[in-house]
N, C-alpha and C. Protein backbone atom coordinates (compact mmCIF):
# COMPACT_ATOMS: atom_id res chain seq x y z
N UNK A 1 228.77 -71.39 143.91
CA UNK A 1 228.27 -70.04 144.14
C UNK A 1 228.78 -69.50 145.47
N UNK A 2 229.20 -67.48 145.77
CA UNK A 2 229.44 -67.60 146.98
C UNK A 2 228.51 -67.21 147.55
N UNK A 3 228.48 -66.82 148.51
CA UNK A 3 227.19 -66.15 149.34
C UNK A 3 228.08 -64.86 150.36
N UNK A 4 227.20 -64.04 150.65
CA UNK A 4 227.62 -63.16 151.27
C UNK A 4 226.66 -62.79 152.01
N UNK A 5 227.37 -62.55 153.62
CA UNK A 5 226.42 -62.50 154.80
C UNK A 5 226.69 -61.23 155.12
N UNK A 6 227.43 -60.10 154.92
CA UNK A 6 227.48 -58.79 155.73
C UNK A 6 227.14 -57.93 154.07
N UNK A 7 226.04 -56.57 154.76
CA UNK A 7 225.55 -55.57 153.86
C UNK A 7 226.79 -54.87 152.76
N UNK A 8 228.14 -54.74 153.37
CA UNK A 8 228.70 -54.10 152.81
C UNK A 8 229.46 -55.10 151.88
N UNK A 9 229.45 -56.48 151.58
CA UNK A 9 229.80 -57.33 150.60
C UNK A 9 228.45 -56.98 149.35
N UNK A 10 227.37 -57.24 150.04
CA UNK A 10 225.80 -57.45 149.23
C UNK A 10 225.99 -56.11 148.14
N UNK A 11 226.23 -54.42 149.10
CA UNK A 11 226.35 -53.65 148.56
C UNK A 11 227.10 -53.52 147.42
N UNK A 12 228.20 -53.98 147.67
CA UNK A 12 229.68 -53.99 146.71
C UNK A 12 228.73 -54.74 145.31
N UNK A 13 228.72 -55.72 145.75
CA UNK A 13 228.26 -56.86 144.13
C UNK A 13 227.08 -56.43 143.77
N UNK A 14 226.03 -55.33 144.72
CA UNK A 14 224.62 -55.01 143.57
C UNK A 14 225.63 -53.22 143.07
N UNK A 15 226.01 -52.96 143.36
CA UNK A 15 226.55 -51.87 142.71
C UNK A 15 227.68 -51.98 141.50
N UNK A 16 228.33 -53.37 141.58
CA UNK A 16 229.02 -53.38 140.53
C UNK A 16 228.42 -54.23 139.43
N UNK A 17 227.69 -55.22 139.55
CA UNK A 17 227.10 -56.13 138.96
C UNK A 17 225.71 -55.86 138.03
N UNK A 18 224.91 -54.73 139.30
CA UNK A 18 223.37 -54.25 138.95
C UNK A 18 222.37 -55.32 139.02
N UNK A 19 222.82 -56.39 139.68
CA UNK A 19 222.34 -57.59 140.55
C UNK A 19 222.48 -57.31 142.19
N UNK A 20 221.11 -58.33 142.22
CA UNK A 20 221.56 -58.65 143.90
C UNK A 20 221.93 -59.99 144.02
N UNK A 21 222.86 -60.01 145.24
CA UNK A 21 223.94 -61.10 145.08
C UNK A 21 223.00 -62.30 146.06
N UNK A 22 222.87 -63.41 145.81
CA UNK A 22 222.27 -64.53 146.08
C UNK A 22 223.21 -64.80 147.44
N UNK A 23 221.85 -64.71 148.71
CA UNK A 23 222.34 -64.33 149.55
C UNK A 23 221.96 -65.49 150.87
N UNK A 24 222.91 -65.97 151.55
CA UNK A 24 222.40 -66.95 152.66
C UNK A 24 222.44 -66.41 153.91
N UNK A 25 221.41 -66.25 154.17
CA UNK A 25 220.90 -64.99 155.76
C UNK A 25 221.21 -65.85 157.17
N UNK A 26 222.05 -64.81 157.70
CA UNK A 26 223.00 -65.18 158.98
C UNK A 26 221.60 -64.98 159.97
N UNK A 27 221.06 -66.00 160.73
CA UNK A 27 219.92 -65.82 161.79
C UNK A 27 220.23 -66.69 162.88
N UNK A 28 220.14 -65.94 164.36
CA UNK A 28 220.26 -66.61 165.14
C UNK A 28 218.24 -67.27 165.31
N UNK A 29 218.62 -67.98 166.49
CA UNK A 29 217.40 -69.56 165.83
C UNK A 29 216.09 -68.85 166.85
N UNK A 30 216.24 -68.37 167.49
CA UNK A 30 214.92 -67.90 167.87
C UNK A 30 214.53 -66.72 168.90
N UNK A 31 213.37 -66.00 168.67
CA UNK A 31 213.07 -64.31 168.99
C UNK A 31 212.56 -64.69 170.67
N UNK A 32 212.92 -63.54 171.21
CA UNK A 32 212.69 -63.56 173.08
C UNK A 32 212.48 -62.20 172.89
N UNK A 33 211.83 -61.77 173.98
CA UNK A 33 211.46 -60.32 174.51
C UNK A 33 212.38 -59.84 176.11
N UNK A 34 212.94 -58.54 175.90
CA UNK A 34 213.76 -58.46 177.19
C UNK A 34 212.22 -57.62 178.23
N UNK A 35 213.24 -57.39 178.97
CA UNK A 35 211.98 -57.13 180.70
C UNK A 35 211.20 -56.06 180.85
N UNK A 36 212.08 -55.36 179.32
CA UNK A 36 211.42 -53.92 179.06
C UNK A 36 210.61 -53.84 178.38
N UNK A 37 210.37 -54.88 177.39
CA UNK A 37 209.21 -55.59 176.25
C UNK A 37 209.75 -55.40 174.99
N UNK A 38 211.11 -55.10 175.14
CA UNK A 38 211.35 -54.69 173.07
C UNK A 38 211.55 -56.12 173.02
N UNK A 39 210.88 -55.88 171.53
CA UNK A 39 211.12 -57.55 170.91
C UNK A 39 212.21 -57.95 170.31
N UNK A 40 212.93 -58.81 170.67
CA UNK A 40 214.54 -59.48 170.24
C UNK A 40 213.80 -60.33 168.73
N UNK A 41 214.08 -59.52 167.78
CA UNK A 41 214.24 -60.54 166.51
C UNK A 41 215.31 -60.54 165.83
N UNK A 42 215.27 -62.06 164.67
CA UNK A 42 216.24 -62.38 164.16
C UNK A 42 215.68 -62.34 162.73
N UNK A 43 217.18 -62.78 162.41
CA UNK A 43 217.01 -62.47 160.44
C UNK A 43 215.41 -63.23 159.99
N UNK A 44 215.91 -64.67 160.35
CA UNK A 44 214.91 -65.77 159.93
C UNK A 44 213.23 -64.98 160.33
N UNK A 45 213.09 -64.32 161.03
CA UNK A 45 211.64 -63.88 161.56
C UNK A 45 211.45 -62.26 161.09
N UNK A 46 212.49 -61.48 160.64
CA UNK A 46 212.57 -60.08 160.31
C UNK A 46 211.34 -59.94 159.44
N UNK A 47 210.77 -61.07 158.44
CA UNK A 47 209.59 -60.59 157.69
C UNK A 47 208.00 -60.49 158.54
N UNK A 48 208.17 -61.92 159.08
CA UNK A 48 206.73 -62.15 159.81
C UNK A 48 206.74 -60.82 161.04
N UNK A 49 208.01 -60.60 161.54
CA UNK A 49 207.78 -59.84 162.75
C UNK A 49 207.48 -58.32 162.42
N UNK A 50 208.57 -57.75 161.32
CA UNK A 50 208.06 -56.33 161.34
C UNK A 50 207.34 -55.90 159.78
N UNK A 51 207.53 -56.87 158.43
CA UNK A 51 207.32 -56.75 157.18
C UNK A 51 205.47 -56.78 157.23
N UNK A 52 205.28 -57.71 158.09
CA UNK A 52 203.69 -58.34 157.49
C UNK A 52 203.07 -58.14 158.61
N UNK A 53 203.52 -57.17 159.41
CA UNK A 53 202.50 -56.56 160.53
C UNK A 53 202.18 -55.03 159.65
N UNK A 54 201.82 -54.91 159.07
CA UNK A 54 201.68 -53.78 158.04
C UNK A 54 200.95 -52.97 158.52
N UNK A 55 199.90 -53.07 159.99
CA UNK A 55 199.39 -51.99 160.47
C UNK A 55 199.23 -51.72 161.56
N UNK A 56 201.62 -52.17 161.98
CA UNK A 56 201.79 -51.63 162.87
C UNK A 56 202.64 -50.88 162.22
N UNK A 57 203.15 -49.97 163.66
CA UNK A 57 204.74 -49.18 163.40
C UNK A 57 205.29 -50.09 163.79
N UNK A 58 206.60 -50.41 163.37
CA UNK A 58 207.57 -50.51 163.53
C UNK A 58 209.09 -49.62 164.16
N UNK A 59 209.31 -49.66 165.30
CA UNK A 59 210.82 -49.00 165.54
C UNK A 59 211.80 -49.96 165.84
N UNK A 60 212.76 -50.07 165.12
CA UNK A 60 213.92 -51.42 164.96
C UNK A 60 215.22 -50.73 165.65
N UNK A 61 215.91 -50.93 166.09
CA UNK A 61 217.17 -51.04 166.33
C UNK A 61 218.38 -51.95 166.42
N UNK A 62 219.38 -51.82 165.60
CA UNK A 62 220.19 -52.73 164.84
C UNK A 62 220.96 -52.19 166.16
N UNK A 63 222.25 -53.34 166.39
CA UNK A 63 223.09 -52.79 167.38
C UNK A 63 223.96 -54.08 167.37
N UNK A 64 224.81 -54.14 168.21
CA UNK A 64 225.69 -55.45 168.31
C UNK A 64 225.98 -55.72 169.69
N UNK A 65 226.05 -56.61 170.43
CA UNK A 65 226.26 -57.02 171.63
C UNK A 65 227.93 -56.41 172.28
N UNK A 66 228.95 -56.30 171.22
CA UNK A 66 229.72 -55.86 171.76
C UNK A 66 230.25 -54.27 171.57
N UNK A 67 229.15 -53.66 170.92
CA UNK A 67 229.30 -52.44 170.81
C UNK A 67 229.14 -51.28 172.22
N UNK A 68 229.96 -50.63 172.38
CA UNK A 68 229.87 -49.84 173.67
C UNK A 68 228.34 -48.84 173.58
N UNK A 69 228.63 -48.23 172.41
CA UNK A 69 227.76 -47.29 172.36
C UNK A 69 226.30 -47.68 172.06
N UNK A 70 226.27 -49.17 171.44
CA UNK A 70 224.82 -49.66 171.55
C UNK A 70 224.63 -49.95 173.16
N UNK A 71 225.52 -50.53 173.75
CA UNK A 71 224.82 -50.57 175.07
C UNK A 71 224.51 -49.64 175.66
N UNK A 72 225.39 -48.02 175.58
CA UNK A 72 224.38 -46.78 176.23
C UNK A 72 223.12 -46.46 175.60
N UNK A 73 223.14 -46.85 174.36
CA UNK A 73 221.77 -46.26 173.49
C UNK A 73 220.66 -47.02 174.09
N UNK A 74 220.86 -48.41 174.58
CA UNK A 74 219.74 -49.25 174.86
C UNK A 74 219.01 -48.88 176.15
N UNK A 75 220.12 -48.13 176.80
CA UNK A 75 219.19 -48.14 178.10
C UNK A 75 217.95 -46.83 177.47
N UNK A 76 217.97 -45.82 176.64
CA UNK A 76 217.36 -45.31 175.97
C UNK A 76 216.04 -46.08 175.40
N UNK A 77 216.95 -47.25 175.26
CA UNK A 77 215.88 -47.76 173.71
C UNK A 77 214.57 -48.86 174.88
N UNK A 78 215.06 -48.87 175.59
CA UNK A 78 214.17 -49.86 177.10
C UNK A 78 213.51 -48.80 177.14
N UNK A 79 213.60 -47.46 177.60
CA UNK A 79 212.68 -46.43 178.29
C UNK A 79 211.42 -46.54 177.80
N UNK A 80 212.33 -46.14 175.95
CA UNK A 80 211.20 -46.17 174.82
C UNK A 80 210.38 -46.99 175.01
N UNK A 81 210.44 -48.06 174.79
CA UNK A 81 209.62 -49.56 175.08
C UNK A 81 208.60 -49.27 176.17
N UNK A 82 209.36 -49.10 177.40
CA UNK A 82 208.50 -48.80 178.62
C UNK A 82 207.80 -48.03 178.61
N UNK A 83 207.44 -46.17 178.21
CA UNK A 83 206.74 -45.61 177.30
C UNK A 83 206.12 -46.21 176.53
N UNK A 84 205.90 -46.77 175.59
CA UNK A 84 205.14 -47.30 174.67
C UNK A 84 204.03 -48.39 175.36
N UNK A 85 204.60 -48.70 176.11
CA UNK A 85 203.74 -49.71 177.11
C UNK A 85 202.91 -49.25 177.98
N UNK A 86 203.48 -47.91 178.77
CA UNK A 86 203.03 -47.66 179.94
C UNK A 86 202.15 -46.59 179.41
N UNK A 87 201.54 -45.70 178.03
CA UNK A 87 201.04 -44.87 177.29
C UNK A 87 200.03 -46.59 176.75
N UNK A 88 199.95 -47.02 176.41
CA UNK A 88 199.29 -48.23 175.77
C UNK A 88 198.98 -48.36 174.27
N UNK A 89 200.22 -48.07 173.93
CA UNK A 89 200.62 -47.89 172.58
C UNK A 89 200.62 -48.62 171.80
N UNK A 90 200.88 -50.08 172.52
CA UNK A 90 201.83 -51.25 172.09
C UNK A 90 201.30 -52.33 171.05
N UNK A 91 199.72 -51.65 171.00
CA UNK A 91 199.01 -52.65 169.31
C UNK A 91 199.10 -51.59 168.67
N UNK A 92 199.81 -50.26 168.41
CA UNK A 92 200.01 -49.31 167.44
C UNK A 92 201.86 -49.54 167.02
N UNK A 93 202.48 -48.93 168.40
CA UNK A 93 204.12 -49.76 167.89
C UNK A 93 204.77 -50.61 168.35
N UNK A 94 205.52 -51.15 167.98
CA UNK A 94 206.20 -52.14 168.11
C UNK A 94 207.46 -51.72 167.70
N UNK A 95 207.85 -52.36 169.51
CA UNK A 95 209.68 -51.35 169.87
C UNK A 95 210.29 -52.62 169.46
N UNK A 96 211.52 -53.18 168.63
CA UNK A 96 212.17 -54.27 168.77
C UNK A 96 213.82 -54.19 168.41
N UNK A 97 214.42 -55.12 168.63
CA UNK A 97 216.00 -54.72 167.67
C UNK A 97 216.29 -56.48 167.67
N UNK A 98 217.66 -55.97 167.07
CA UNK A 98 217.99 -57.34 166.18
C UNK A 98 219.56 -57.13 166.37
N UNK A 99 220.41 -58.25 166.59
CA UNK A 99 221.97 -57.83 166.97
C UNK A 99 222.28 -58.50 165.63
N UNK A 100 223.12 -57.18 164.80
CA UNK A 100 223.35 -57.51 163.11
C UNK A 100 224.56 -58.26 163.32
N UNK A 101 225.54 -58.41 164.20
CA UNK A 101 226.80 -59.52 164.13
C UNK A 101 225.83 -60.92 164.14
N UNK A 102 224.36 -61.14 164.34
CA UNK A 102 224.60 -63.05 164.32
C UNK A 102 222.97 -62.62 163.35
N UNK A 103 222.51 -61.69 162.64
CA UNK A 103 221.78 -61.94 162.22
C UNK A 103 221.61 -60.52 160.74
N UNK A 104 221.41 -61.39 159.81
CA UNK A 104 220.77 -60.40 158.86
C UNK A 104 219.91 -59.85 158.46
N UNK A 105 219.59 -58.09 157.85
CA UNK A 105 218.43 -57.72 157.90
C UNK A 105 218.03 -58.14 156.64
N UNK A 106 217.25 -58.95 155.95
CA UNK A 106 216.83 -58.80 154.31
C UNK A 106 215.59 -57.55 154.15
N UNK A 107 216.19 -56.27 154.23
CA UNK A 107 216.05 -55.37 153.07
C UNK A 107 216.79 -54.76 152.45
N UNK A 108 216.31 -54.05 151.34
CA UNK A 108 217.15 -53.39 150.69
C UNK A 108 217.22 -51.94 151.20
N UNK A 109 216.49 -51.27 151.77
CA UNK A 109 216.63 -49.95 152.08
C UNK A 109 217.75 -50.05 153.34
N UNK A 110 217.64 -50.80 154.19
CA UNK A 110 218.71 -50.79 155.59
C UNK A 110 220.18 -50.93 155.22
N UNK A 111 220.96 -50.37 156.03
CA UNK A 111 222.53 -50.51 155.58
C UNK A 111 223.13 -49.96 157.01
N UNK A 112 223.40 -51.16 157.88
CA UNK A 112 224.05 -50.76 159.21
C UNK A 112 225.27 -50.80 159.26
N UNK A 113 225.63 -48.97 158.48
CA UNK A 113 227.06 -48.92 158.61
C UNK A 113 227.89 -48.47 159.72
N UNK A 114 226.91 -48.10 160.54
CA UNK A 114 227.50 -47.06 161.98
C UNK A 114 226.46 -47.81 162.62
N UNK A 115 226.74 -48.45 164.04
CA UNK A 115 225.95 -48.89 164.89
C UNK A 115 226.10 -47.92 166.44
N UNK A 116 225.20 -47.97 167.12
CA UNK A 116 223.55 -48.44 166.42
C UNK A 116 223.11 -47.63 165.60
N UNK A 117 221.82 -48.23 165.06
CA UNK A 117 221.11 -47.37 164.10
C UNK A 117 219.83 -48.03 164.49
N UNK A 118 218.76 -46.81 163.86
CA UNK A 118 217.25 -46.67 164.32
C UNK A 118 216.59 -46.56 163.26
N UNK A 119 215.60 -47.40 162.90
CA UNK A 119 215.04 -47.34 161.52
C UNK A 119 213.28 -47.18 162.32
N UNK A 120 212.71 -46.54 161.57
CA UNK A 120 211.35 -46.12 161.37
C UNK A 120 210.16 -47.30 160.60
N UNK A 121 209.96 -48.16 160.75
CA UNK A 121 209.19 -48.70 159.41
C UNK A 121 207.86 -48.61 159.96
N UNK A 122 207.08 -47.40 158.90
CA UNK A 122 205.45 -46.91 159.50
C UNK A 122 204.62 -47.99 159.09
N UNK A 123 203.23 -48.01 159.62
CA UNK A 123 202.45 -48.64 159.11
C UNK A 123 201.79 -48.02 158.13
N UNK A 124 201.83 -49.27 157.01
CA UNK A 124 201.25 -49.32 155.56
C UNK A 124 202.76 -48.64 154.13
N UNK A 125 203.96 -48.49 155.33
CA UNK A 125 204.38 -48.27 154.35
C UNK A 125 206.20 -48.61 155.20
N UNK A 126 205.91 -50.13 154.77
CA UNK A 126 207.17 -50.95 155.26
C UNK A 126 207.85 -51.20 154.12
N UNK A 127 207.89 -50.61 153.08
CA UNK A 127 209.40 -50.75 152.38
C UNK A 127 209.83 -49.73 152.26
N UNK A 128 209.46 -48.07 153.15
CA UNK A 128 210.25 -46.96 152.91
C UNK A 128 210.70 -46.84 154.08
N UNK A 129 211.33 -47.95 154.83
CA UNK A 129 212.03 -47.57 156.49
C UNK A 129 212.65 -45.65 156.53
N UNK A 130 212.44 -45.43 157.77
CA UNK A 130 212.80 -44.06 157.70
C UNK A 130 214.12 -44.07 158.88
N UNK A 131 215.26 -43.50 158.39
CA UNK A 131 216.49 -43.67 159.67
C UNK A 131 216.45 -42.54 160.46
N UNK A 132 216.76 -42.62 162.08
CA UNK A 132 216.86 -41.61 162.72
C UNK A 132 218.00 -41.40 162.43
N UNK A 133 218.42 -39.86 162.40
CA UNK A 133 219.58 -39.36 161.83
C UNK A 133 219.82 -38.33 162.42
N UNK A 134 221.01 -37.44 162.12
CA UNK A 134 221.33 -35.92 162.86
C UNK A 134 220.62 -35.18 162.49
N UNK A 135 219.62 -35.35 161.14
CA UNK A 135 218.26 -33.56 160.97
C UNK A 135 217.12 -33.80 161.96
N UNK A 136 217.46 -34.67 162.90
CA UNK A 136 215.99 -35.27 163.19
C UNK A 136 215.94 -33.86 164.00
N UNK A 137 216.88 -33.41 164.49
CA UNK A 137 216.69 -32.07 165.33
C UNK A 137 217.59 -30.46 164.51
N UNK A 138 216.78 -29.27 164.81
CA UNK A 138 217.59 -28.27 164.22
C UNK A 138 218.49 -28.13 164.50
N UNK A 139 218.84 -28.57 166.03
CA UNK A 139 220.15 -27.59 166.34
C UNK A 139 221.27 -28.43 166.30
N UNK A 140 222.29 -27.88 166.39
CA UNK A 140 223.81 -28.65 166.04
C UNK A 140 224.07 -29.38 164.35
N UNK A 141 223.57 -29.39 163.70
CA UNK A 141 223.42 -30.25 162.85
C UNK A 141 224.86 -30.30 161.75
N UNK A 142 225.64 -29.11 162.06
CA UNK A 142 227.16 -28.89 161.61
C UNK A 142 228.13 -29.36 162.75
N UNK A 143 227.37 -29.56 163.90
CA UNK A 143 228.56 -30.37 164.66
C UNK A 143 229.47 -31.60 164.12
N UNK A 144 230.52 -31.72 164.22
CA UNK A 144 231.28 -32.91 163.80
C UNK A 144 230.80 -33.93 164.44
N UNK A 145 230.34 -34.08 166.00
CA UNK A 145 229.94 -35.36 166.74
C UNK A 145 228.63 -35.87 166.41
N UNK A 146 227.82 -34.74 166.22
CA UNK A 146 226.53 -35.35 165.51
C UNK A 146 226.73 -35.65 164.17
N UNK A 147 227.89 -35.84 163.73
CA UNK A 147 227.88 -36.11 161.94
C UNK A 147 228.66 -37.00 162.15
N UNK A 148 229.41 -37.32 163.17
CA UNK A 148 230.17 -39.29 163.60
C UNK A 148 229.06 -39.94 164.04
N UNK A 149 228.17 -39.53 164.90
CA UNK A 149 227.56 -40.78 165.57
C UNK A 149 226.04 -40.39 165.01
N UNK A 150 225.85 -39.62 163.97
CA UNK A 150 224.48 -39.76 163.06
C UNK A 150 223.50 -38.67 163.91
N UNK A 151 223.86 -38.56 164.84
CA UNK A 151 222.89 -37.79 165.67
C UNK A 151 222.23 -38.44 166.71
N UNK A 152 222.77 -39.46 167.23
CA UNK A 152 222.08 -40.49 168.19
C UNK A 152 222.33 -39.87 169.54
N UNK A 153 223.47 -38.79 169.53
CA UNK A 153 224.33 -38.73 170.76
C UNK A 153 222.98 -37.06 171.14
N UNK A 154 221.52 -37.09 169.95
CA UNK A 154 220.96 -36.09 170.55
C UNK A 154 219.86 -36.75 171.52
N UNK A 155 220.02 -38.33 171.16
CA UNK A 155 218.79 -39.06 172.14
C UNK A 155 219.42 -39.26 173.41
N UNK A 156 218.55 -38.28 174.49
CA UNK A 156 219.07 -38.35 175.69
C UNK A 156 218.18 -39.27 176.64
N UNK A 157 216.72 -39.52 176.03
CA UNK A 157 215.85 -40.39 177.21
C UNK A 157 214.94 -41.35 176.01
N UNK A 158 214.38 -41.88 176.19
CA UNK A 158 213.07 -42.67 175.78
C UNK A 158 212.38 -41.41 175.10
N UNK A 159 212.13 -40.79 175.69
CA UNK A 159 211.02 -39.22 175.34
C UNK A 159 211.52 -38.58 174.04
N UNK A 160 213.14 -38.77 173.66
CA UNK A 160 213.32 -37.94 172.24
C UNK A 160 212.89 -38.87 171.10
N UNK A 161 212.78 -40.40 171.72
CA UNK A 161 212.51 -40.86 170.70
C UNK A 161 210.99 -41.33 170.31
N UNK A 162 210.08 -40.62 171.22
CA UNK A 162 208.89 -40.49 171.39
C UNK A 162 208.30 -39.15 170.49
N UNK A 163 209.66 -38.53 170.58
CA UNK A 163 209.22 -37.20 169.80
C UNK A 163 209.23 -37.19 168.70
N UNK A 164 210.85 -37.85 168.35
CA UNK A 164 211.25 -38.00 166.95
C UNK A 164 209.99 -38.97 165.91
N UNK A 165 209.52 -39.86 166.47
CA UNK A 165 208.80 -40.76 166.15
C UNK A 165 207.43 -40.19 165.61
N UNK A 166 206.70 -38.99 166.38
CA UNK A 166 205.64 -38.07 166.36
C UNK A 166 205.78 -36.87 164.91
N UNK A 167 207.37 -36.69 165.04
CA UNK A 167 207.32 -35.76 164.47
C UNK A 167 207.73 -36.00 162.71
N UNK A 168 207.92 -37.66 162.56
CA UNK A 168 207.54 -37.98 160.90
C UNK A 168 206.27 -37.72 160.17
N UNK A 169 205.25 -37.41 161.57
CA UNK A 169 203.78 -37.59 160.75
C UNK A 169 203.26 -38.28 160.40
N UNK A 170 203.40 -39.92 161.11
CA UNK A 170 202.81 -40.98 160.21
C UNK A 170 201.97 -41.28 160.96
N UNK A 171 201.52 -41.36 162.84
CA UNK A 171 201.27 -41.97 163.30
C UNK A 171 199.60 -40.79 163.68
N UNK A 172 199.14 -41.76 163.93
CA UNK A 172 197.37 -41.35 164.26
C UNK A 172 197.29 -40.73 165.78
N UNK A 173 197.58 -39.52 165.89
CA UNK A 173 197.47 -38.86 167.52
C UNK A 173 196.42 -38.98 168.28
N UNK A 174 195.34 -38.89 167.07
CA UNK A 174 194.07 -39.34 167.89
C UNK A 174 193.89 -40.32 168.72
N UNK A 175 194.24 -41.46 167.71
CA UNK A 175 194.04 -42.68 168.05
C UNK A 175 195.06 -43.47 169.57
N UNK A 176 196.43 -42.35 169.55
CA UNK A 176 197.45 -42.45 170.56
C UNK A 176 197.10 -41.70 171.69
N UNK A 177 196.23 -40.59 171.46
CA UNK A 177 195.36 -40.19 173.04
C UNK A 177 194.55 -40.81 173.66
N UNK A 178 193.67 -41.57 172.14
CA UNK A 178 192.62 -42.21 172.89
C UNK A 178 193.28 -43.64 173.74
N UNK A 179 194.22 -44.31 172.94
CA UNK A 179 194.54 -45.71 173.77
C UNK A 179 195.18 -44.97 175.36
N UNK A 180 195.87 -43.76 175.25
CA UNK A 180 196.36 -43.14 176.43
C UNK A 180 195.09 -43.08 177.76
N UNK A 181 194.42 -42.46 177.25
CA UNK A 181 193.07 -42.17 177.66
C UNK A 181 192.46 -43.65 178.22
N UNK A 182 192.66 -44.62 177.42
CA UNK A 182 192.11 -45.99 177.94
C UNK A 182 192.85 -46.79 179.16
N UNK A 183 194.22 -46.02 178.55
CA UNK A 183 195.00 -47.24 179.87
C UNK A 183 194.85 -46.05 180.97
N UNK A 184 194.43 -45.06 181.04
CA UNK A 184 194.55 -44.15 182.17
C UNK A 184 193.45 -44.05 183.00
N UNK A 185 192.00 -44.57 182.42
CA UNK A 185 190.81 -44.90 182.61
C UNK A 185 190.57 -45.28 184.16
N UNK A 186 190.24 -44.58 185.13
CA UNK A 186 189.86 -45.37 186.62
C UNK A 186 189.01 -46.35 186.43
N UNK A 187 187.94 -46.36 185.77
CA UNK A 187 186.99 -47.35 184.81
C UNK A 187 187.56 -49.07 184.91
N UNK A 188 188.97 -48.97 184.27
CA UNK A 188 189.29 -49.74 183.54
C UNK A 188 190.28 -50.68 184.34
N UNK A 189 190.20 -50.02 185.86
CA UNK A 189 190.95 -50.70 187.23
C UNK A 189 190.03 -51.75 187.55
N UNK A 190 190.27 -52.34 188.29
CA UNK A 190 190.09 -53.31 189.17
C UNK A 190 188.73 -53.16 189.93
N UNK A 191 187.59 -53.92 189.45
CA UNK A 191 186.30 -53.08 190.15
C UNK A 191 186.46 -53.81 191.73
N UNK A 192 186.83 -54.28 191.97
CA UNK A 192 186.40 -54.95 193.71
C UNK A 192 187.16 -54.32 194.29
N UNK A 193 187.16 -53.36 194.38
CA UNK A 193 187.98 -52.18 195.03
C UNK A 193 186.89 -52.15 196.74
N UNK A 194 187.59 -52.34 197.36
CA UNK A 194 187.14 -52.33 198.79
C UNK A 194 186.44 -50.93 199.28
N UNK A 195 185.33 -50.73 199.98
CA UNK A 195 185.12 -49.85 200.76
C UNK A 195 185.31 -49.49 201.88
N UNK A 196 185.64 -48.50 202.33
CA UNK A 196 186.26 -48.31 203.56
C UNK A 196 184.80 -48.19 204.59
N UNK A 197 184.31 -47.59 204.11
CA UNK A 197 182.67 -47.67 204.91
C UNK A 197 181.90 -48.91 205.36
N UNK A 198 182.37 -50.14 204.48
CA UNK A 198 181.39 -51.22 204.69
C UNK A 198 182.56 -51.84 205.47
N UNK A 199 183.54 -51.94 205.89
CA UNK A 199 184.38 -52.57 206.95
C UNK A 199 183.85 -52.43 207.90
């Protein structure tokens, strides 16, 4: 039997066949978190980490270590993270990526044909990943550069993709003011806070 490790082999043989092709998943051996908190996963963990957390979000980013333009996107994709953290977001989403040269995604909706790419997977509804793309915004959307690089080249900070993320409609605002509201809490500091009077 052969096996096939890259999407665009898998693609080829379920489109000609009307099978999916029996597949041996390229995974590097184990998940780390970088300094910004996105979570580094691999093929082998892609289910437990973003499939069967079902009531989280999910924001994934596929990218490759030697890609130029994933490395400008990332400093983006850290902000995000840092946002998500520093808002106290982070038991609602979950920022992570996965480098597709040493690891495979097993779904069927993903297809990282242009890197990077940004997939959406909401909570309660992780088999309809949603891709950030060039409609994510009105304007330019006949540009040729936003129709090469998908529209990534409209994410300029952490914050568009804070927006973009808001503006699918999946996520509970309430519930994202209130955790805001909690980590912002004077309450929720440090009570042995010194007095200046009793010195």
């Amino acid at each position: 039997d052969k096996y096939f490790t890259n999407s665009l082999g898998k693609a080829f043989i379920r489109s000609e066949s009307g099978q999916r092709p029996q597949m041996k998943e390229l995974s590097r051996k184990k998940n780390k978190n970088n300094v910004s908190g996105v979570q580094v996963i691999t093929g082998n963990t892609f289910e437990s980490m973003v499939m069967d957390r079902n009531n989280s979000h999910t924001m994934l980013l596929m990218q490759t270590i030697t890609c130029g333009h994933c490395k400008r996107f990332s400093i983006f994709w850290n902000e995000f993270s840092r946002l998500v953290q520093a808002m106290n977001w982070g038991s609602v989403i979950d920022v992570m990526k996965i480098d597709v040269s040493k690891n495979d995604v097993p779904h069927d909706g993903i297809e990282a044909w242009d890197l990077p790419a940004v997939y959406y997977f909401p909570a309660g509804e992780k088999e309809n990943p949603i891709e950030l793309g060039y409609g994510h915004k009105s304007i330019g959307e006949n540009d040729p550069q936003l129709v090469y690089d998908e529209g990534l080249s409209l994410v300029m900070s952490g914050y568009d993709l804070v927006e973009w993320m808001v503006a699918q409609g999946k996520l509970d605002l309430d519930l994202l003011l209130e955790l805001d509201a909690e980590a912002n809490d004077p309450k929720s500091e440090v009570d042995d806070v010194i007095d200046i009077d009793q010195l």
